[in-house]
Protein backbone atom coordinates (compact mmCIF):
# COMPACT_ATOMS: atom_id res chain seq x y z
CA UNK A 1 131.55 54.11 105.41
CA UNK A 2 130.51 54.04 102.10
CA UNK A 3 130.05 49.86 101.12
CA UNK A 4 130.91 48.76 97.61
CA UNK A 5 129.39 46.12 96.08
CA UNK A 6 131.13 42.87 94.60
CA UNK A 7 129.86 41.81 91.70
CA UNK A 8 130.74 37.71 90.17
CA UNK A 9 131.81 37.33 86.79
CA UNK A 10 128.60 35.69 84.72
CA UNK A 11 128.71 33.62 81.54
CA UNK A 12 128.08 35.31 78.12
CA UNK A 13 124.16 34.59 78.13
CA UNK A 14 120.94 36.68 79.09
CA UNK A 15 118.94 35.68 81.37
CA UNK A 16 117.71 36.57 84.76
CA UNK A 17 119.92 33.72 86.55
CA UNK A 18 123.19 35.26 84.96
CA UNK A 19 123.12 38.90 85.57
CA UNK A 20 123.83 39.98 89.01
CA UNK A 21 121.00 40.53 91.94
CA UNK A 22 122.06 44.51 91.58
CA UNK A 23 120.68 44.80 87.64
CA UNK A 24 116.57 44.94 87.62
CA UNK A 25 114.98 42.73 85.35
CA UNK A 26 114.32 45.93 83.06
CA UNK A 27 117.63 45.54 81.99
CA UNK A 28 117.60 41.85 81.58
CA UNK A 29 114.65 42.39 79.04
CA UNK A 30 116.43 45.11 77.30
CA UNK A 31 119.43 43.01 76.93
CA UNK A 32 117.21 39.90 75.38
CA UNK A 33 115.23 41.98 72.67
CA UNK A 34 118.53 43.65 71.76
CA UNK A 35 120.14 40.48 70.80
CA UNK A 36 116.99 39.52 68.73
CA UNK A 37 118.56 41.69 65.95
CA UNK A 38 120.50 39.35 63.70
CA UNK A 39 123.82 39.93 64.97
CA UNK A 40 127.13 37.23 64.28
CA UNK A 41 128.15 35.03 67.43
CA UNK A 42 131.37 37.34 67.92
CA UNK A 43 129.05 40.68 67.53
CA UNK A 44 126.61 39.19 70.68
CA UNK A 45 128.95 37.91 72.62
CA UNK A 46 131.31 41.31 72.35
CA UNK A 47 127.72 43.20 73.31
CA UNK A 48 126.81 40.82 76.30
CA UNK A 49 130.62 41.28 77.45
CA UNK A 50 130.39 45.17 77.08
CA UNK A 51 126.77 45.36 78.75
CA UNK A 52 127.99 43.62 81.87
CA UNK A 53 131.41 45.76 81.72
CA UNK A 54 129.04 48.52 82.06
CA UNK A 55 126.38 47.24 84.52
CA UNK A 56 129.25 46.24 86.72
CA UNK A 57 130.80 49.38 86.50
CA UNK A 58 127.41 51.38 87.20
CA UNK A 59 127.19 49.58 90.78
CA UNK A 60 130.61 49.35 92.05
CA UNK A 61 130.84 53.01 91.24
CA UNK A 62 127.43 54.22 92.94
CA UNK A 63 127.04 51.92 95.38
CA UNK A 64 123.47 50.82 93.82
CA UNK A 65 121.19 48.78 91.55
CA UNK A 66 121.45 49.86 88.21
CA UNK A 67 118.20 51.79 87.11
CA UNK A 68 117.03 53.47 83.57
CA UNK A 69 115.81 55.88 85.96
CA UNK A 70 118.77 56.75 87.66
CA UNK A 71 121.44 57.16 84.68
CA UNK A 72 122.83 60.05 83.92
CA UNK A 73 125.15 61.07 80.52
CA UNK A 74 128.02 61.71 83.44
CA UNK A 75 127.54 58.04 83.69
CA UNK A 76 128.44 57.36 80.22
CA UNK A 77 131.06 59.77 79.99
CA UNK A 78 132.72 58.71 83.41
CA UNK A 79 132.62 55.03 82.40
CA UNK A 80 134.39 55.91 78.68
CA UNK A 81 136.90 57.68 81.13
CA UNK A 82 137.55 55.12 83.62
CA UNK A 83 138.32 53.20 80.92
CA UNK A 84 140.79 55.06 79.26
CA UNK A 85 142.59 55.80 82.61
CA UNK A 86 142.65 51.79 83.24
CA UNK A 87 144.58 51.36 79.65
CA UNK A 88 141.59 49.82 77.89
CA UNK A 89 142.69 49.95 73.94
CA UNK A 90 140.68 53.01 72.04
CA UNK A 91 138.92 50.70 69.97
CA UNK A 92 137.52 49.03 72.97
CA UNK A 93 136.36 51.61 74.89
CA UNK A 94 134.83 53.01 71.75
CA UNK A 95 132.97 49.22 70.83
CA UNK A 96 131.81 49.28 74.39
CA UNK A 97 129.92 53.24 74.02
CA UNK A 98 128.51 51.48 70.66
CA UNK A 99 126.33 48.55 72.68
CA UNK A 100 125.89 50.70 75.59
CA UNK A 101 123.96 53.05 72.69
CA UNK A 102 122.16 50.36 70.95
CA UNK A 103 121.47 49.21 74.47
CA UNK A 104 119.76 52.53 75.87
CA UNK A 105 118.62 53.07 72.42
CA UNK A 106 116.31 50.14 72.65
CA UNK A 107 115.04 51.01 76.37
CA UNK A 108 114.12 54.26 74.22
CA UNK A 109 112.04 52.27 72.18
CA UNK A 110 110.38 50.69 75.35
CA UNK A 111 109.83 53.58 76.73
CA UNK A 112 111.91 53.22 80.14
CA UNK A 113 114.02 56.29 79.17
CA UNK A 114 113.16 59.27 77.21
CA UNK A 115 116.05 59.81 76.03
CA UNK A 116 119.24 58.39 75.28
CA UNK A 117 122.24 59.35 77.46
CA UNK A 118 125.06 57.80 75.54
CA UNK A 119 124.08 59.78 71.92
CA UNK A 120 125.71 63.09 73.32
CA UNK A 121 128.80 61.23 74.51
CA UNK A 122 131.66 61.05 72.09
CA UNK A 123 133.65 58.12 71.17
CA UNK A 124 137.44 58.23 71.69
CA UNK A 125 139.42 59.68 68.79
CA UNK A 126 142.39 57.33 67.75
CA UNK A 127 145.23 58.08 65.89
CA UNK A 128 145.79 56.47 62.44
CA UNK A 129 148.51 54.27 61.78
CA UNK A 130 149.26 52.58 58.50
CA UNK A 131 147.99 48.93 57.73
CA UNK A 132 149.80 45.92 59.49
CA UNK A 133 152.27 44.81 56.81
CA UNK A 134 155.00 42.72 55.93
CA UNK A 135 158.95 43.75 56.75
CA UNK A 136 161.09 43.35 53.67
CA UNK A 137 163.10 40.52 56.13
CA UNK A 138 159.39 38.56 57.05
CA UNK A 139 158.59 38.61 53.21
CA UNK A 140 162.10 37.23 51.95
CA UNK A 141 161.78 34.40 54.96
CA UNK A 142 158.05 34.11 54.01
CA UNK A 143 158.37 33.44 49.97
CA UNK A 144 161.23 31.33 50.82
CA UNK A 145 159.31 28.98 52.60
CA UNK A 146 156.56 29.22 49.62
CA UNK A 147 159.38 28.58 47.21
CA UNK A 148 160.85 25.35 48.84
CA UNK A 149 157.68 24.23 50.17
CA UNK A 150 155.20 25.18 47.76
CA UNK A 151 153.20 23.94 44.30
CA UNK A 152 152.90 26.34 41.87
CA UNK A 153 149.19 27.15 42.27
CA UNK A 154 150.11 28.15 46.08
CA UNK A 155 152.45 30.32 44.60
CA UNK A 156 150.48 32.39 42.24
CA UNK A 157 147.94 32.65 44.85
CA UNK A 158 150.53 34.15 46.65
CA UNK A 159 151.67 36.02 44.25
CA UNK A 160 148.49 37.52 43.02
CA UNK A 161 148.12 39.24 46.52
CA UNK A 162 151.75 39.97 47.19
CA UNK A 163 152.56 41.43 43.55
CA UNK A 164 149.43 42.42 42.40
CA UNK A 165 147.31 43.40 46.00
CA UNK A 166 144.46 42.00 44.89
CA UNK A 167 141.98 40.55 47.33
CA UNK A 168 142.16 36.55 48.66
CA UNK A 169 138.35 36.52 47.25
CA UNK A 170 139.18 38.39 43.86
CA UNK A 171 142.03 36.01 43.55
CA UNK A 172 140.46 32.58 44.16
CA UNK A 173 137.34 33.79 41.67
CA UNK A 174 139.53 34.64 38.74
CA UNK A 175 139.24 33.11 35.46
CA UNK A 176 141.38 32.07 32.68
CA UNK A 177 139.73 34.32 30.54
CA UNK A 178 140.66 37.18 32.68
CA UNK A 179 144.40 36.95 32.40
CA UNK A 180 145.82 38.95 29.37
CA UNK A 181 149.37 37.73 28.68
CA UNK A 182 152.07 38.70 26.30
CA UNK A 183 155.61 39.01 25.69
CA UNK A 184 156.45 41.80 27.89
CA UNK A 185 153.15 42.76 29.63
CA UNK A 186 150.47 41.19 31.51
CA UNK A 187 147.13 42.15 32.99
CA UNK A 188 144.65 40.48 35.17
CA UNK A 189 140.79 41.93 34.62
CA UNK A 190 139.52 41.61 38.29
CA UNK A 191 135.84 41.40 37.42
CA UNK A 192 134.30 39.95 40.81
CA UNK A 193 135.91 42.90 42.42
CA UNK A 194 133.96 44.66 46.19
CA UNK A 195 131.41 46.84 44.99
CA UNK A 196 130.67 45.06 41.96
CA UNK A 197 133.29 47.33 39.87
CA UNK A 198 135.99 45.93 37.33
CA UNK A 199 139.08 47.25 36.97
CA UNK A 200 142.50 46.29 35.22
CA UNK A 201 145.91 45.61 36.92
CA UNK A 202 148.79 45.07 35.03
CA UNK A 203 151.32 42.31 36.71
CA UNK A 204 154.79 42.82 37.24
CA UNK A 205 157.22 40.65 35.80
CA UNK A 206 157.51 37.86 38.94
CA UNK A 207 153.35 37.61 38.48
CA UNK A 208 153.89 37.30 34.53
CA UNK A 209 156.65 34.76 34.86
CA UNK A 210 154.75 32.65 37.53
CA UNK A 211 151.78 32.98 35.75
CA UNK A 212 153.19 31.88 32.23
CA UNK A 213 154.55 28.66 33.87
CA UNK A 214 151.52 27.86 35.54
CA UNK A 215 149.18 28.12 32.21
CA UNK A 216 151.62 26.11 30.45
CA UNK A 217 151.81 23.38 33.19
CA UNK A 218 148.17 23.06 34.20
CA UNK A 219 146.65 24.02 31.81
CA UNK A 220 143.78 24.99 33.81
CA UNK A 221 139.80 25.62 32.27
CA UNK A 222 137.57 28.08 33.37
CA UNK A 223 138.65 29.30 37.10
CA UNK A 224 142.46 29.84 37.04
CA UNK A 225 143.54 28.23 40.27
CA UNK A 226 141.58 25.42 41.30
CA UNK A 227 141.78 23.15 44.87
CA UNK A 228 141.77 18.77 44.62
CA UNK A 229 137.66 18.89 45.07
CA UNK A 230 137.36 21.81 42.28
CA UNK A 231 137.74 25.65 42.63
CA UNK A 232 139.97 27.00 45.05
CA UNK A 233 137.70 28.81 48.16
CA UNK A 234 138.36 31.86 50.02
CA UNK A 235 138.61 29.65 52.54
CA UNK A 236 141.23 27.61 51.36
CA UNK A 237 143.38 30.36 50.31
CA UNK A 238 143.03 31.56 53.88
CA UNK A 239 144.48 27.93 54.88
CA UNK A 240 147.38 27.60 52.49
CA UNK A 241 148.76 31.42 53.46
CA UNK A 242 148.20 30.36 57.00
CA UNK A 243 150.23 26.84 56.86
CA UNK A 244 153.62 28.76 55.12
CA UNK A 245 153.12 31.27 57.32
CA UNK A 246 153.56 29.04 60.02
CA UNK A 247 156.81 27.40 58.36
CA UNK A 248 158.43 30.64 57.91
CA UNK A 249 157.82 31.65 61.98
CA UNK A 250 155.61 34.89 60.26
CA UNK A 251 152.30 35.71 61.69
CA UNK A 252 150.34 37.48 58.72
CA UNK A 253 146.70 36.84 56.86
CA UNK A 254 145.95 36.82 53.38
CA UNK A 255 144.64 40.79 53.92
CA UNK A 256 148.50 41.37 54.81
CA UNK A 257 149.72 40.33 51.71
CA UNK A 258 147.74 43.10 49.94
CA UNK A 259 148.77 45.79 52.28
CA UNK A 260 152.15 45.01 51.95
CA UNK A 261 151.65 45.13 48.10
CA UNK A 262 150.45 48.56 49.24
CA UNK A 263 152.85 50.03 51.09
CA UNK A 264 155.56 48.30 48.63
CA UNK A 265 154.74 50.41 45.88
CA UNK A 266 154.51 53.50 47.71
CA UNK A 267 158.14 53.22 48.47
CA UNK A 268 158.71 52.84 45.14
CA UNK A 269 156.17 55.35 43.70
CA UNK A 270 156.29 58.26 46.50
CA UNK A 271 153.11 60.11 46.29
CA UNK A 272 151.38 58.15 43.92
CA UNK A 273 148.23 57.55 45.95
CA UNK A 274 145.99 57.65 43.11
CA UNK A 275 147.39 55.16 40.60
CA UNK A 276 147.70 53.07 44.10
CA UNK A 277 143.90 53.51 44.65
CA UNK A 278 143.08 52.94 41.43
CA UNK A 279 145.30 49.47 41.48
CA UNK A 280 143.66 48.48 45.02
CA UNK A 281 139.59 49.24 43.39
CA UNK A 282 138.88 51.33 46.55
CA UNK A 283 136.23 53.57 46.10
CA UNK A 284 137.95 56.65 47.68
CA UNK A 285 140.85 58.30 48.16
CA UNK A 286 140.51 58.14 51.93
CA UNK A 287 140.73 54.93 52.22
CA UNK A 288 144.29 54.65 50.34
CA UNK A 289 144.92 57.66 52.45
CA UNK A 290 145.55 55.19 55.86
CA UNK A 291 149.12 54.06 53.41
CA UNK A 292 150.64 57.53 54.10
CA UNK A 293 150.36 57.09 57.72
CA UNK A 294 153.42 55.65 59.72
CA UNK A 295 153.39 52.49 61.34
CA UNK A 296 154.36 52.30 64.95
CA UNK A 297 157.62 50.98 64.43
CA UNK A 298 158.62 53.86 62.35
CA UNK A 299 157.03 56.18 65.32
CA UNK A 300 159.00 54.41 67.56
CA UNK A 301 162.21 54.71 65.98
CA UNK A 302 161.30 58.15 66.15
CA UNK A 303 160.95 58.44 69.52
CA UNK A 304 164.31 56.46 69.97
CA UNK A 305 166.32 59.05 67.90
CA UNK A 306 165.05 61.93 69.92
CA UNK A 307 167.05 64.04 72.36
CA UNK A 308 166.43 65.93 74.86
C-alpha cells in the first residue's frame, strides 16, 4: 500500500528548521533569496504561506521529497485544480500560481530548472462583480450616526467621498484654494489626484451646503480640513470613517464611500460611464467598466426569482 506522508504545520519563516524533512534544502535556499526582494510583511508572509501550501501538497500527493528535478507542469496544473475542487476562493488559488512562479522563476535563475513549469499554466478566470458598496438602508443608518455624532469637519470628509467620490487621500490633501463656491454651484479642483492628473468635480448641493457652513465656521487656512495636531492624514480619515461606522453597526472603508458615490450616480445617470470616469480621474474606461457589473446580491435575487 501506497504510504502518504504527514506533513506539521510550520511557522511563517525560512529556514531549514521550519520546512519539513520531505523539502531539500534547494528549496529552502530558493525560498530565502526570493524573499530578499523588497516585498511588504503581508506580501512575504502570503508567499511563505502559499510555498508551503504547495510543498505540502507536492508530497502528500506523490508520496515523495519535493525535487526541482522531479516537477512537472501537471504538477502545477493539478495543484491549481485541487484547489478549486476543495473551494479555495479564485483569487487565492490564483495568488498562490503567482509565488509558486516567482518561486520556480528564481530556481531558473539558479539554474536548478531550465525552465519554468508554472509560466504555461493559466490562472483561474473570475467573474466580475461590481465594487462592494453601500445599500441605500446602510447609508441612511450610516450618515445618521455622522449627523448626531459628528463635527462638521467629519462630515465634509464624509461628504467629500460620499457626494463627490473622491479619494480619502485627495480629500484630506485639499486646499482652501481649491474649492470654487458660489450661489448655486460649487467645484472642488482635485489637484493631488493618482497619476499626478487634475481634474474638476462639481459638488452637489448637500457638499455645497456642508461646505459653505464649514468655511464660514472655521474658517480654515491653507489645507481645508485639518486634525487637533495640524492637517488631517489619510490615516486619520481612515479612523474617523471607521469609528461611525462602528456606531451605525455598518462595516465599510473610506474606498466604499467612493464606490457607492459610483454606483449612486449610475442609477441616476444610466449609461453615463464616461462623465462617471471622468468624475472618478480613472485613467480608462475599463476601469469604470467594473460599475456596470452586478453585485452578488442582485445575482442572487436573480437566482431566487427563477423557475424551473
Amino acid at each position: 500500500m501506497k504510504s502518504t506522508l504527514t506533513i506539521p504545520v510550520y511557522p511563517l519563516t525560512i529556514s531549514k528548521h521550519n520546512f519539513p524533512p520531505v523539502v531539500s534544502a534547494d528549496a529552502v535556499r530558493v525560498a530565502t533569496l526570493l524573499l530578499e526582494h523588497d516585498y511588504s510583511a503581508n506580501s512575504r508572509e502570503a508567499i511563505i504561506a502559499d510555498l508551503k501550501s504547495f510543498l505540502f501538497w507536492f508530497s502528500e500527493k506523490n508520496g515523495e521529497a519535493f525535487s526541482f528535478k522531479r516537477l512537472t507542469e501537471r504538477d502545477v496544473a493539478d495543484f491549481r485544480d485541487d484547489a478549486r475542487r476543495n473551494g479555495r476562493a479564485v483569487s487565492t488559488i490564483n495568488r498562490r500560481l503567482v509565488s509558486l512562479r516567482l518561486f520556480l522563476e528564481m530556481a531558473v535563475q539558479e539554474g536548478l530548472l531550465k525552465t519554468n513549469p508554472a509560466k504555461g499554466v493559466r490562472q483561474l478566470k473570475s467573474q466580475p462583480l461590481a465594487p462592494q458598496c453601500l445599500s441605500p438602508q446602510d447609508t441612511r443608518k450610516f450618515l445618521r450616526e455622522v449627523e448626531i455624532r459628528g463635527n462638521q469637519r467629519d462630515r465634509l470628509l464624509i461628504e467629500l467621498m460620499l457626494g463627490s467620490g473622491l479619494r480619502v487621500s485627495e480629500a484630506v490633501n485639499l486646499n482652501v484654494d481649491d474649492v470654487q463656491l458660489s450661489e448655486r454651484k460649487g467645484l472642488l479642483i482635485v489637484r493631488h489626484a493618482k497619476g499626478g492628473k487634475e481634474r474638476r468635480v462639481p459638488l452637489h448641493p448637500n457638499v455645497r451646503r456642508l461646505l459653505s457652513e464649514y468655511l464660514e465656521a472655521v474658517k480654515p487656512i491653507g489645507r481645508l480640513l485639518n486634525g487637533q495636531r495640524g492637517e488631517l492624514t489619510t490615516m486619520g480619515a481612515h479612523f474617523i470613517v471607521k469609528k461611525y461606522a462602528a456606531k451605525a453597526g455598518v462595516v465599510l472603508h473610506c474606498h466604499t464611500l467612493r464606490h457607492t458615490f459610483a454606483m449612486n450616480y449610475l442609477r441616476a445617470n444610466p449609461s453615463a460611464i464616461q462623465t462617471l470616469s471622468q468624475l472618478l480621474g480613472h485613467s480608462s474606461l475599463d476601469v469604470t467598466s467594473l460599475y456596470l457589473q452586478h453585485t452578488v446580491e442582485q445575482l442572487e435575487e436573480g437566482i431566487e426569482r427563477m423557475s424551473y
